[in-house]
C-alpha atoms as a PDB file:
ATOM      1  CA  UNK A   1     -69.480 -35.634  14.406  1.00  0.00           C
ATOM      2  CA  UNK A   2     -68.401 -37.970  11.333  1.00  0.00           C
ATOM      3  CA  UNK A   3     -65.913 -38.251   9.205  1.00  0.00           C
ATOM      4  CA  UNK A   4     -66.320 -39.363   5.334  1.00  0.00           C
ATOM      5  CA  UNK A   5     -64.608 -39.596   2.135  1.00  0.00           C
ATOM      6  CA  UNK A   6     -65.695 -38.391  -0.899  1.00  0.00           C
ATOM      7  CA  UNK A   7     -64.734 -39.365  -4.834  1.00  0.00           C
ATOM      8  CA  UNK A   8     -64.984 -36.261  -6.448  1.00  0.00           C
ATOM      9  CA  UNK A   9     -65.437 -38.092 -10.557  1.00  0.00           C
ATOM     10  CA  UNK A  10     -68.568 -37.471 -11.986  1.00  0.00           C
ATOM     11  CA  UNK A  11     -70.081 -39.392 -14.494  1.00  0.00           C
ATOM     12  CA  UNK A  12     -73.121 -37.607 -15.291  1.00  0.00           C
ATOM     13  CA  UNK A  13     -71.658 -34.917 -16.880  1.00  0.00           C
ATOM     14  CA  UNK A  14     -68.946 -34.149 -19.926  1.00  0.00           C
ATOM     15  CA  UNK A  15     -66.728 -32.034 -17.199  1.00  0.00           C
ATOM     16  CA  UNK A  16     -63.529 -33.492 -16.314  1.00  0.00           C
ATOM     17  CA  UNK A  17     -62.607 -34.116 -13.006  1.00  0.00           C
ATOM     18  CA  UNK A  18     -60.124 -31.050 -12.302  1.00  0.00           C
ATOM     19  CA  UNK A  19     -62.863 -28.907 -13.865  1.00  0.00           C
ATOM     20  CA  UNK A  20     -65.512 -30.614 -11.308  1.00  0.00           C
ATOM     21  CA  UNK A  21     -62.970 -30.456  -7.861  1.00  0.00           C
ATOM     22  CA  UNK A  22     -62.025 -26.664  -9.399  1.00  0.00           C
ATOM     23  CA  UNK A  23     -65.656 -25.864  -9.670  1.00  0.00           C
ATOM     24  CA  UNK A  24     -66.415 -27.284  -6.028  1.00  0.00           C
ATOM     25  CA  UNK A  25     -63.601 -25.575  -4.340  1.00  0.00           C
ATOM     26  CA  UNK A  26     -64.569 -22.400  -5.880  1.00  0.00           C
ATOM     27  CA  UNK A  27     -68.242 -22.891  -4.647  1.00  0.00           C
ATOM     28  CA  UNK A  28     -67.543 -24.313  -1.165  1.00  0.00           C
ATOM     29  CA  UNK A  29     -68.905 -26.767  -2.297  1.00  0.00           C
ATOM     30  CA  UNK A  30     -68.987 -31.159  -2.121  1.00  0.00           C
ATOM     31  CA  UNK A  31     -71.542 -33.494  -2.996  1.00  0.00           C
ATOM     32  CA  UNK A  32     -72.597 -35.838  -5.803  1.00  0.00           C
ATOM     33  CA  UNK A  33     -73.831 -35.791  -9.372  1.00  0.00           C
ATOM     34  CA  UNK A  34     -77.561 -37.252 -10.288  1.00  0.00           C
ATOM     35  CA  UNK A  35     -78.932 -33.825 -12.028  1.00  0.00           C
ATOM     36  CA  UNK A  36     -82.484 -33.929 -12.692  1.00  0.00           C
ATOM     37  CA  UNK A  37     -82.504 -29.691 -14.329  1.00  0.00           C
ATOM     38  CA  UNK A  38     -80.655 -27.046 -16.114  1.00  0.00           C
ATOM     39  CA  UNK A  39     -82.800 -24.800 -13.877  1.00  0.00           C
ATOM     40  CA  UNK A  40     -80.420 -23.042 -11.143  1.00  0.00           C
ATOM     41  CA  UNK A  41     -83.230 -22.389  -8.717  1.00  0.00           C
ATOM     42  CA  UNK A  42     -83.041 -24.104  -5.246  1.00  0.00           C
ATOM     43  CA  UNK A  43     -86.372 -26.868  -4.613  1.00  0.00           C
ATOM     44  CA  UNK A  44     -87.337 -29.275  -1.748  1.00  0.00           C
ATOM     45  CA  UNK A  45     -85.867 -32.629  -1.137  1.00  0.00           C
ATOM     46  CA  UNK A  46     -89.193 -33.488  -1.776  1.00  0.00           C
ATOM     47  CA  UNK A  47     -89.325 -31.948  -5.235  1.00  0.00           C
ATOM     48  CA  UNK A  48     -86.131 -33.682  -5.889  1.00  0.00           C
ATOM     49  CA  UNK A  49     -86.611 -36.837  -4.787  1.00  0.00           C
ATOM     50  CA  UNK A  50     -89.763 -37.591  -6.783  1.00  0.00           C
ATOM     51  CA  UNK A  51     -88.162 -36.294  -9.942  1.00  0.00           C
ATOM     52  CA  UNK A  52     -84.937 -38.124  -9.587  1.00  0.00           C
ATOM     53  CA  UNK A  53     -86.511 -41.727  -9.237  1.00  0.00           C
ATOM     54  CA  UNK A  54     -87.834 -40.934 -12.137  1.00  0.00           C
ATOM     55  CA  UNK A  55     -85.100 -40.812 -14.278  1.00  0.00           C
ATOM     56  CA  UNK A  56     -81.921 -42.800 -12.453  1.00  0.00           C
ATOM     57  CA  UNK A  57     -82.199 -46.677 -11.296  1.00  0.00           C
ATOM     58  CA  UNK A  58     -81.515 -45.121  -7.735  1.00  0.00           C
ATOM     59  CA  UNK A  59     -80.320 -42.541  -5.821  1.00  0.00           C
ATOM     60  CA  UNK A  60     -79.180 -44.521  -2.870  1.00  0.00           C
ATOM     61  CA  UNK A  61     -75.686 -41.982  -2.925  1.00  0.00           C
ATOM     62  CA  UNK A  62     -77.431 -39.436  -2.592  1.00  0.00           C
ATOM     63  CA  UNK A  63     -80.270 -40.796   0.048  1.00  0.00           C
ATOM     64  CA  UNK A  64     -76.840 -41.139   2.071  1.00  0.00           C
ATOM     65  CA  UNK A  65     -75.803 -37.398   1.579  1.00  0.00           C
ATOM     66  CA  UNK A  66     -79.033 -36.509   2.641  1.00  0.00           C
ATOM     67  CA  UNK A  67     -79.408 -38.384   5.850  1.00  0.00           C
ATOM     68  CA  UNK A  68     -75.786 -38.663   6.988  1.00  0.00           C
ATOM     69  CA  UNK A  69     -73.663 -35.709   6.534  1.00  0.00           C
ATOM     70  CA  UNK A  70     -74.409 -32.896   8.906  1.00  0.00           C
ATOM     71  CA  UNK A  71     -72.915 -29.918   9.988  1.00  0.00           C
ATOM     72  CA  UNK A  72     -69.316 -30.066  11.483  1.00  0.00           C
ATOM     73  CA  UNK A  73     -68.855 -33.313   9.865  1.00  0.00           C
ATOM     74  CA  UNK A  74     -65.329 -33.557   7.930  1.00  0.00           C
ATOM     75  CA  UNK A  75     -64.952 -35.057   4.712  1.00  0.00           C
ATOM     76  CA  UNK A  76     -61.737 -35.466   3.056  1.00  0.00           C
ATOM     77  CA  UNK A  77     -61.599 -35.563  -0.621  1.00  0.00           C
ATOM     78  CA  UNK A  78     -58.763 -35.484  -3.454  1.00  0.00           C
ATOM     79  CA  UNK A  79     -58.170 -33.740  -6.435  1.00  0.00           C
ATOM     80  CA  UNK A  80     -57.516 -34.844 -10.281  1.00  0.00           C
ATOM     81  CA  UNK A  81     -53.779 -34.457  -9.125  1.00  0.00           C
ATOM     82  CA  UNK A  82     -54.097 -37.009  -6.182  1.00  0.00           C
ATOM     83  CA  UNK A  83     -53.731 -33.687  -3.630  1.00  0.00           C
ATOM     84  CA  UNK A  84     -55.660 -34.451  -0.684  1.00  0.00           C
ATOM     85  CA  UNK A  85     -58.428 -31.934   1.377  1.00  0.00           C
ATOM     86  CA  UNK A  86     -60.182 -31.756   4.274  1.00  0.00           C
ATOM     87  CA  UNK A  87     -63.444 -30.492   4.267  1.00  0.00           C
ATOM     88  CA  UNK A  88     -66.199 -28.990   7.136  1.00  0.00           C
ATOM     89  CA  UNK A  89     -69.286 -29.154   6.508  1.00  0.00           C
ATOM     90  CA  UNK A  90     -71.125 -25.990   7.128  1.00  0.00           C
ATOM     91  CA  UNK A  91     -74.685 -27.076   5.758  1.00  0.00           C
ATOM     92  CA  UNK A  92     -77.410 -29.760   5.531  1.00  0.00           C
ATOM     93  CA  UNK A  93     -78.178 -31.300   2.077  1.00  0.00           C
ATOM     94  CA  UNK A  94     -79.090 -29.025  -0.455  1.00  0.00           C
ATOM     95  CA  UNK A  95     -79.884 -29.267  -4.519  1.00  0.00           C
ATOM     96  CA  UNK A  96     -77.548 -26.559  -6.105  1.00  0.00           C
ATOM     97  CA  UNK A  97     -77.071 -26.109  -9.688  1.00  0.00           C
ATOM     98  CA  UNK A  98     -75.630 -22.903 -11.466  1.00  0.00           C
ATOM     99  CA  UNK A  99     -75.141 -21.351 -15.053  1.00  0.00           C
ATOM    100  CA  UNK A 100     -71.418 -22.544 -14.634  1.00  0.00           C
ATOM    101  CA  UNK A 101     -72.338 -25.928 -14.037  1.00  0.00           C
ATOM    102  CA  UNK A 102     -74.985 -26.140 -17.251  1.00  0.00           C
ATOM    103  CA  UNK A 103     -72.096 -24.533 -19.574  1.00  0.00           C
ATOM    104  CA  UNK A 104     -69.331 -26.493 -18.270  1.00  0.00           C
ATOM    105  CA  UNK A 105     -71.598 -29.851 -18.039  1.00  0.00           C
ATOM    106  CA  UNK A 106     -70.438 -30.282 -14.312  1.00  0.00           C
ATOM    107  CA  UNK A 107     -72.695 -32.768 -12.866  1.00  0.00           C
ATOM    108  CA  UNK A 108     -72.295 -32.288  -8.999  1.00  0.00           C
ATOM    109  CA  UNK A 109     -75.840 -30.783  -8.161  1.00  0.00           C
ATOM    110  CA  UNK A 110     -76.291 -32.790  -4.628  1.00  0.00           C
ATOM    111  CA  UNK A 111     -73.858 -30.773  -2.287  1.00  0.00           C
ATOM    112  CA  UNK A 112     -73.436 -29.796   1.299  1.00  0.00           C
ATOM    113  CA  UNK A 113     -71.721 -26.465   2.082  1.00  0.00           C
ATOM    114  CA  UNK A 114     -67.855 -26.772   3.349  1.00  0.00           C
ATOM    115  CA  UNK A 115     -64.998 -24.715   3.794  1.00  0.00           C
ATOM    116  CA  UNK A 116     -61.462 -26.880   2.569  1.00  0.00           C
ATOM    117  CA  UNK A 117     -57.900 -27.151   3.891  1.00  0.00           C
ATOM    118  CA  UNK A 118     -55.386 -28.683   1.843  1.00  0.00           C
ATOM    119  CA  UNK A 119     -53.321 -31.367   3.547  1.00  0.00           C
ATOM    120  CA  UNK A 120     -50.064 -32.713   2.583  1.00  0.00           C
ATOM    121  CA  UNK A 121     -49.822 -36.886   1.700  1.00  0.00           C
ATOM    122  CA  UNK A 122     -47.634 -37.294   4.589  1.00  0.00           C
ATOM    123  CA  UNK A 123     -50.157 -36.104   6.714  1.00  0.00           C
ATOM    124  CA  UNK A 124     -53.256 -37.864   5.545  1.00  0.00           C
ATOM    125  CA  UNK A 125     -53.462 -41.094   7.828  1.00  0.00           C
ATOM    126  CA  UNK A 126     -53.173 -44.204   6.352  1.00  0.00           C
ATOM    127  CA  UNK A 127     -56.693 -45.555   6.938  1.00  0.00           C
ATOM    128  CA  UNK A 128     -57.943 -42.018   4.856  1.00  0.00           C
ATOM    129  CA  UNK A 129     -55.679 -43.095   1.657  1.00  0.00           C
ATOM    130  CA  UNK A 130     -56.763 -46.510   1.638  1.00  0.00           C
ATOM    131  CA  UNK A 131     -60.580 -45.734   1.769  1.00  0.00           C
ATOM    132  CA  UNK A 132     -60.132 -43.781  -1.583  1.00  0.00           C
ATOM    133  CA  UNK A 133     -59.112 -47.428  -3.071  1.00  0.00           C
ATOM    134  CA  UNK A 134     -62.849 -48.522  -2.580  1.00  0.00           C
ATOM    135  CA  UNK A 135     -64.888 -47.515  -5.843  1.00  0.00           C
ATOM    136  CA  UNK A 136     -67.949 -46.445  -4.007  1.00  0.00           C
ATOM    137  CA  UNK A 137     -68.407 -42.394  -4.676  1.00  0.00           C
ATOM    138  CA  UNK A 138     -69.026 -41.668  -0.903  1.00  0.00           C
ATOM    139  CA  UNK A 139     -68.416 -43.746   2.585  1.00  0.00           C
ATOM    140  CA  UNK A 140     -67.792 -43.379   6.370  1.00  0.00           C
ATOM    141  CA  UNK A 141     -64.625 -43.866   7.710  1.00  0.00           C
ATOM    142  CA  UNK A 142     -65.656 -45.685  10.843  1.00  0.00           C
ATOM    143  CA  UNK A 143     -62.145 -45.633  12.979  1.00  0.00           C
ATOM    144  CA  UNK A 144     -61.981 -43.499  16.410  1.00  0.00           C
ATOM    145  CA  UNK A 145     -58.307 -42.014  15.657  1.00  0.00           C
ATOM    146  CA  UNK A 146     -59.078 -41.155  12.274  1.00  0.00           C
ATOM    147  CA  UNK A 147     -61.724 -38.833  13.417  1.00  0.00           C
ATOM    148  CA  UNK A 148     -59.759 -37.730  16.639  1.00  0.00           C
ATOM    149  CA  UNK A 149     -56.668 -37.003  13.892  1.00  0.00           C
ATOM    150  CA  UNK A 150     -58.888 -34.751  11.529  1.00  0.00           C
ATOM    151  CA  UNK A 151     -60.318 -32.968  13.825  1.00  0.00           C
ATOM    152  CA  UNK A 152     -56.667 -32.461  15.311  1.00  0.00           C
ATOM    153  CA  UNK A 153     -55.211 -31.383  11.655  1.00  0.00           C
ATOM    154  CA  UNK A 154     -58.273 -29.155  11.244  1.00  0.00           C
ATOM    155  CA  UNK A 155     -57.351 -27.190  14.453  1.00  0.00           C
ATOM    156  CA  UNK A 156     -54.017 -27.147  13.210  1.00  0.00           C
ATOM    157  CA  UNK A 157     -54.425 -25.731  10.015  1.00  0.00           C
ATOM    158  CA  UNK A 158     -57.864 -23.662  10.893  1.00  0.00           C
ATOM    159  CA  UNK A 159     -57.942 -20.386  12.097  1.00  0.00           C
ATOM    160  CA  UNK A 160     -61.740 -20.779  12.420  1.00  0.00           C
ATOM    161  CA  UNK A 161     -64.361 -23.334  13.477  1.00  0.00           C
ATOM    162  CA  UNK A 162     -62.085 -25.451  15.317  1.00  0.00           C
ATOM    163  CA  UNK A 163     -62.913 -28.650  17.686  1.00  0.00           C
ATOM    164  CA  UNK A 164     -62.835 -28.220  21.353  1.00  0.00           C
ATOM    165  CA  UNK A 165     -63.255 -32.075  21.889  1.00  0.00           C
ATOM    166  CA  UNK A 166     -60.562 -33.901  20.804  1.00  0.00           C
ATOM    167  CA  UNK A 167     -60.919 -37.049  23.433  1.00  0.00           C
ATOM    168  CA  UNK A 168     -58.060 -39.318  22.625  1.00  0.00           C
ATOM    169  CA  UNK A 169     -56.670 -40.920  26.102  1.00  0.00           C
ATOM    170  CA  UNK A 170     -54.034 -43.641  24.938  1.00  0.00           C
ATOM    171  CA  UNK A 171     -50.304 -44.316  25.474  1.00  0.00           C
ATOM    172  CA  UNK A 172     -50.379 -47.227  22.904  1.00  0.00           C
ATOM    173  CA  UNK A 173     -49.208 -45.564  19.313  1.00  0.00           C
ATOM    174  CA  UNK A 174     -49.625 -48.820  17.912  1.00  0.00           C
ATOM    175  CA  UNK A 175     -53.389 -48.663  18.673  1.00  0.00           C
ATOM    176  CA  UNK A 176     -53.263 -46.390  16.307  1.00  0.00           C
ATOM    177  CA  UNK A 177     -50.684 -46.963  13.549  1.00  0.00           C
ATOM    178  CA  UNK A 178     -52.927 -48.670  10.608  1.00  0.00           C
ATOM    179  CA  UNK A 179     -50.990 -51.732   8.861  1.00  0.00           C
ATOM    180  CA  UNK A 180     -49.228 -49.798   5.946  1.00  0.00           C
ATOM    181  CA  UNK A 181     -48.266 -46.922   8.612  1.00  0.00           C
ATOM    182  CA  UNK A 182     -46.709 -49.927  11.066  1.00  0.00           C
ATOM    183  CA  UNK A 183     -44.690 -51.349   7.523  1.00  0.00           C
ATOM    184  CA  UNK A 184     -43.465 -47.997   6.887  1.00  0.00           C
ATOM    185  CA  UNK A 185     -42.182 -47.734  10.929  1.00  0.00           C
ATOM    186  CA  UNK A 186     -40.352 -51.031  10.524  1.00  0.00           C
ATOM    187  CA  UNK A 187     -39.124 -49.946   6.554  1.00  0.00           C
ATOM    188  CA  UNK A 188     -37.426 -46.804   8.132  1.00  0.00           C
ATOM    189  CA  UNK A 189     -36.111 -48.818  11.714  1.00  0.00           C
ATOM    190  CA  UNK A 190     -34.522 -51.209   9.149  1.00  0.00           C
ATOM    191  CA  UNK A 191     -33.157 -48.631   7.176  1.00  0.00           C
ATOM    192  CA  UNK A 192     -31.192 -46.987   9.633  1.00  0.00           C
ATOM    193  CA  UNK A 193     -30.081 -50.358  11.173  1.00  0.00           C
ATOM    194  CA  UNK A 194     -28.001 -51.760   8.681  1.00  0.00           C
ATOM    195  CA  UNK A 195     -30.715 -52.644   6.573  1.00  0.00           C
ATOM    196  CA  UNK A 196     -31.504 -52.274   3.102  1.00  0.00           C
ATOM    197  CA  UNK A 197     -34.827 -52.292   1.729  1.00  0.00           C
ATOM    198  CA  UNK A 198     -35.321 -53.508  -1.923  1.00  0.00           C
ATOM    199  CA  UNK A 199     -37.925 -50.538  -3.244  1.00  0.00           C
ATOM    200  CA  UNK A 200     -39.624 -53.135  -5.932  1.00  0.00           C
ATOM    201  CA  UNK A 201     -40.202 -55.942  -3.524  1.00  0.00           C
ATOM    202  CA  UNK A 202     -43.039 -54.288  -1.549  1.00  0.00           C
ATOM    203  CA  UNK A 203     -46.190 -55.485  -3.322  1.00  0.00           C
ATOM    204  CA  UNK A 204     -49.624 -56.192  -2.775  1.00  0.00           C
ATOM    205  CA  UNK A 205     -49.759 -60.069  -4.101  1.00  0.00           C
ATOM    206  CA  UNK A 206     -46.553 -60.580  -1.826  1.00  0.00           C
ATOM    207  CA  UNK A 207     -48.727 -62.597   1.163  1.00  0.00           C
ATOM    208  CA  UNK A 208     -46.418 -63.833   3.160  1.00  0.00           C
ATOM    209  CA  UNK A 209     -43.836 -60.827   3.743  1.00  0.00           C
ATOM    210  CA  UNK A 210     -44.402 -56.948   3.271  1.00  0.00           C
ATOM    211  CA  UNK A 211     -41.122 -56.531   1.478  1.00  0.00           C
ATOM    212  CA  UNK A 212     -37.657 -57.585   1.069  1.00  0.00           C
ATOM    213  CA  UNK A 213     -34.096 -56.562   3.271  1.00  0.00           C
ATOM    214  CA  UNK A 214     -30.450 -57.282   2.716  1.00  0.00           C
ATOM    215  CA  UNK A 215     -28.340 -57.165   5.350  1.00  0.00           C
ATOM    216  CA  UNK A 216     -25.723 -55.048   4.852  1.00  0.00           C
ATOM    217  CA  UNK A 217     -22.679 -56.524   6.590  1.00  0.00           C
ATOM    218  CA  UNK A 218     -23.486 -60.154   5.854  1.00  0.00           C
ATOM    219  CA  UNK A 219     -24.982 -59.523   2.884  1.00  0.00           C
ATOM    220  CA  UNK A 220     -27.748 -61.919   3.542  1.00  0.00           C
ATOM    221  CA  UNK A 221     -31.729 -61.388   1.856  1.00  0.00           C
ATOM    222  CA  UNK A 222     -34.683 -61.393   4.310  1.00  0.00           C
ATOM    223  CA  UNK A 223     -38.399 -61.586   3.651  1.00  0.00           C
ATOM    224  CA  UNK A 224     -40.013 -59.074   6.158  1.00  0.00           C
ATOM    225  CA  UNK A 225     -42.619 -60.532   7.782  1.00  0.00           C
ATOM    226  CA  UNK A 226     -45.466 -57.896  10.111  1.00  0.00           C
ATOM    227  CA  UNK A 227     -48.511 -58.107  11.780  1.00  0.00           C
ATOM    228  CA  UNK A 228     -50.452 -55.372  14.295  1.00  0.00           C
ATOM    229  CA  UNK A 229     -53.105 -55.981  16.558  1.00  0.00           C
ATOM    230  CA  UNK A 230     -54.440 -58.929  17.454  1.00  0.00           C
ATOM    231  CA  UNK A 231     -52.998 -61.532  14.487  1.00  0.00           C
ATOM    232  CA  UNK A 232     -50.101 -63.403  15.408  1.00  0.00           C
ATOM    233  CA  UNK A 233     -47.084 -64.861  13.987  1.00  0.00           C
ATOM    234  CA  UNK A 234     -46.705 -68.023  13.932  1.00  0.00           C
ATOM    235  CA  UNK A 235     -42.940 -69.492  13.903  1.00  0.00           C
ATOM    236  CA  UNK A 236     -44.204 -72.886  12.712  1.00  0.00           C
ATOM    237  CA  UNK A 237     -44.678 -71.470   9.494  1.00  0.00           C
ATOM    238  CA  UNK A 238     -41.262 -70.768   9.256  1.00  0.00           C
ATOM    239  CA  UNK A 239     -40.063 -73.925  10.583  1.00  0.00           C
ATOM    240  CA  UNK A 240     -38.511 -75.184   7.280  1.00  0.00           C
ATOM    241  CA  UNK A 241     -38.724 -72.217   5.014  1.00  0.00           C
ATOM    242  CA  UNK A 242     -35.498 -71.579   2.867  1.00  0.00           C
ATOM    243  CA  UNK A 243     -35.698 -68.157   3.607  1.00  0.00           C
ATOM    244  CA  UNK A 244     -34.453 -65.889   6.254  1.00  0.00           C
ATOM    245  CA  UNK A 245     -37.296 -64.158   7.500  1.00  0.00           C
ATOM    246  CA  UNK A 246     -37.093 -61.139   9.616  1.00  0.00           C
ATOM    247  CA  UNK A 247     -40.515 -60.761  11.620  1.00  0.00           C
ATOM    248  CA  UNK A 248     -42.235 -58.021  13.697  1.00  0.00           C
ATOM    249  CA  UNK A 249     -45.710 -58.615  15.413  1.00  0.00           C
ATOM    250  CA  UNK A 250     -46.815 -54.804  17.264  1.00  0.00           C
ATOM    251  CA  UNK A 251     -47.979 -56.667  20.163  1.00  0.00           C
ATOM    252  CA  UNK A 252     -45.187 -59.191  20.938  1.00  0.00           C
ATOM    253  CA  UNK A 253     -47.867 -62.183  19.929  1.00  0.00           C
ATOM    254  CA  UNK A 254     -46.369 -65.009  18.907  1.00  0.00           C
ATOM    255  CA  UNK A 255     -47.119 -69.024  18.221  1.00  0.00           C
ATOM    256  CA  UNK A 256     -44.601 -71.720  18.917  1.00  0.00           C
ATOM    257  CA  UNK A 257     -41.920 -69.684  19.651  1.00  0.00           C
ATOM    258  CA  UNK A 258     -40.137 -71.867  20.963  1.00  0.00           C
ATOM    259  CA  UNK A 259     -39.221 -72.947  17.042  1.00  0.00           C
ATOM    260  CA  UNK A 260     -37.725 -69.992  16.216  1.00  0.00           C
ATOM    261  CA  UNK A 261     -34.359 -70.980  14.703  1.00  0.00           C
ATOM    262  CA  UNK A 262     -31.016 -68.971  13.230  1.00  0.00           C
ATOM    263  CA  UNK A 263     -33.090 -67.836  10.074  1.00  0.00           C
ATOM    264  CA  UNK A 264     -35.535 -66.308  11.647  1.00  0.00           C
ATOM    265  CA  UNK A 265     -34.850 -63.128  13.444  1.00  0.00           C
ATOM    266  CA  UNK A 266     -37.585 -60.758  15.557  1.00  0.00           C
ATOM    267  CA  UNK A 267     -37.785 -57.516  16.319  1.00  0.00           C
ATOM    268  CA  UNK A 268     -39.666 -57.053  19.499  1.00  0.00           C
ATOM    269  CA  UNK A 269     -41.882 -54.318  20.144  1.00  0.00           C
ATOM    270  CA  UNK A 270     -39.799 -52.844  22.810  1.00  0.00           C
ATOM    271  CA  UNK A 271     -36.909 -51.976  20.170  1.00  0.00           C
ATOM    272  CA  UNK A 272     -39.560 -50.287  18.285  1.00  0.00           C
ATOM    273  CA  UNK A 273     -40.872 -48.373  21.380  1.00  0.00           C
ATOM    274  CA  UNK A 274     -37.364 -47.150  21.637  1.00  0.00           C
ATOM    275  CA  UNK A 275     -36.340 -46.519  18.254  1.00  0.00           C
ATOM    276  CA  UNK A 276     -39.744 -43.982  18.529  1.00  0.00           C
ATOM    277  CA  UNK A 277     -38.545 -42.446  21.305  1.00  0.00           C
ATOM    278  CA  UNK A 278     -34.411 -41.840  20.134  1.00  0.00           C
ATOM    279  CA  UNK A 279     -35.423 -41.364  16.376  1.00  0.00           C
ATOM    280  CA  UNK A 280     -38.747 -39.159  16.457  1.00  0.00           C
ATOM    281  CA  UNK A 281     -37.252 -36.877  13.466  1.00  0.00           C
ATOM    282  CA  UNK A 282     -37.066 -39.735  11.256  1.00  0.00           C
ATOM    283  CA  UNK A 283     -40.707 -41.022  11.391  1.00  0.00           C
ATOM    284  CA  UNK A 284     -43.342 -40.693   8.671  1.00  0.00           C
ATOM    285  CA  UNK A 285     -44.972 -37.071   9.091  1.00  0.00           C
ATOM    286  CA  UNK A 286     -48.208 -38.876  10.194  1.00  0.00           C
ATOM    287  CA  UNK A 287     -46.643 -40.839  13.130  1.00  0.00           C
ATOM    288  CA  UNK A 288     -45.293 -38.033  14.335  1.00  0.00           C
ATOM    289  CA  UNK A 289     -48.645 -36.260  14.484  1.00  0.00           C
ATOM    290  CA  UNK A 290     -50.202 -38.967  15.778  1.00  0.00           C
ATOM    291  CA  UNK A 291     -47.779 -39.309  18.610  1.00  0.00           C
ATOM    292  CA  UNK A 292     -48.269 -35.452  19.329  1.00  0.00           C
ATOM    293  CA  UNK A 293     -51.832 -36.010  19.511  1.00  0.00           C
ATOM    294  CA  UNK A 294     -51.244 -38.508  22.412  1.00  0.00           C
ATOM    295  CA  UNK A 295     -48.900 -37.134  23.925  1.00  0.00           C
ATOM    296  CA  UNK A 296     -51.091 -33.429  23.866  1.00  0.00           C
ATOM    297  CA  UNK A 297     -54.211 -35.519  25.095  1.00  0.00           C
ATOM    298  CA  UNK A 298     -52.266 -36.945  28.104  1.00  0.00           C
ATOM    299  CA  UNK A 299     -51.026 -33.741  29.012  1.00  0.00           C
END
């Protein structure tokens, strides 16, 4: 089983793209675009393929339809609105085109069969919204939780073809927390510490911190500095900064700490371990799943 995510925007055709999702979740429906007939009979691959190189440059998206999605793979997808689904796939590749489609000029004609569940943003992992920055129409999403999670959220939210095999064997939630999931842990630890986060600061081109805090007793500004995995932090950088700099690294790896100096302060991972444990109601919907997940999977 897979998991895959899917830009529902087609090109090909004069439909917009509510009209398109509409039109797919009617028809149980997801695929791609790349028409080659206003006829609404069903032909080959075969058939297909020789008349769509014909007339498009390539059709490498919809090689990968073909050859990759299978039955019981999930795909999620989102709507005009930004509303995000998951989606089961029920059949192998098939060429589908209907009277609808030719009146409404909806050019998604290379589909697999699914049934959809609507899932709410604060339950769509991390790693899920970020693929859907990528331009490509339709990708993998090669991560081991993310496919252990929708499989989870399906059962959840399924009363029918559920998984049975939901393997996940950790204790380690940070294994699984994706970067902007562990900046929104810390955001919400500071928050309740006597921290205030400045909403504006947290930008993309902001390198070397996530976002900004003020203290709210001393009044003092710090850059927040975090890292998961395997990257460290190194306190040399922040040798002879001007700033005050609080810093978080998941895994307690750090470089020359032995710099670390009164405008630096760190947050170790065990204060975050606990702040899970005494604060559970306050965590991002998604965290919270994904620490019922591991806790369900160790029993």
């Amino acid at each position: 089983m897979s998991i895959y995510r899917l830009h529902i925007r087609p090109k090909g055709g004069k439909a917009s793209v509510k009209t398109a999702f509409n039109y797919c979740l009617e028809h149980g429906v997801l695929g791609v675009g790349w028409r080659i007939t206003d006829s609404i009979d069903e032909i080959s691959w075969e058939e297909y393929s020789s008349q769509a190189k014909q007339q498009f440059p390539n059709i490498d998206t919809v090689n990968y339809l073909k050859t990759r999605i299978k039955p019981n793979d999930l795909i999620w997808t989102r709507d005009a609105l930004g509303d995000y689904y998951l989606a089961k796939v029920r059949s192998e590749w098939k060429y589908y085109n209907t009277i609808e489609a030719n009146e409404e000029d909806i050019d998604i004609a290379n589909v697999v069969e699914v049934d959809f569940i609507k899932i709410p943003t604060n339950e769509v992992p991390g790693k899920v919204i970020a693929c859907f920055r990528a331009t490509r129409t339709l990708q993998a999403i090669n991560s081991e939780f993310v496919s252990e999670y929708s499989k989870y959220i399906w059962n959840k939210k399924s009363d029918k073809n559920i998984f049975n095999d939901i393997t996940i064997k950790q204790n380690n939630i940070f294994d699984f927390i994706d970067s902007e999931e562990l900046e929104d842990l810390v955001f919400v630890y500071l928050q309740l510490n006597n921290y205030i986060i400045v909403p504006n600061s947290r930008k993309a081109d902001t390198m070397s911190y996530e976002y900004c805090a003020i203290d709210k007793q001393t009044k003092s500004n710090y850059l927040v500095q975090i890292k998961s995995g395997n990257t460290p932090l190194d306190f040399k950088k922040y040798q002879y900064t001007n700033e005050n700099y609080i810093l978080f690294q998941s895994n307690n790896l750090y470089i020359n700490i032995s710099l670390e100096n009164e405008k630096t302060k760190v947050i170790s991972r065990e204060v975050i371990d606990e702040f899970i444990k005494t604060s559970f109601e306050y965590l991002p919907k998604v965290i919270q799943n994904k620490i019922e997940i591991i806790n369900k999977m160790n029993g």
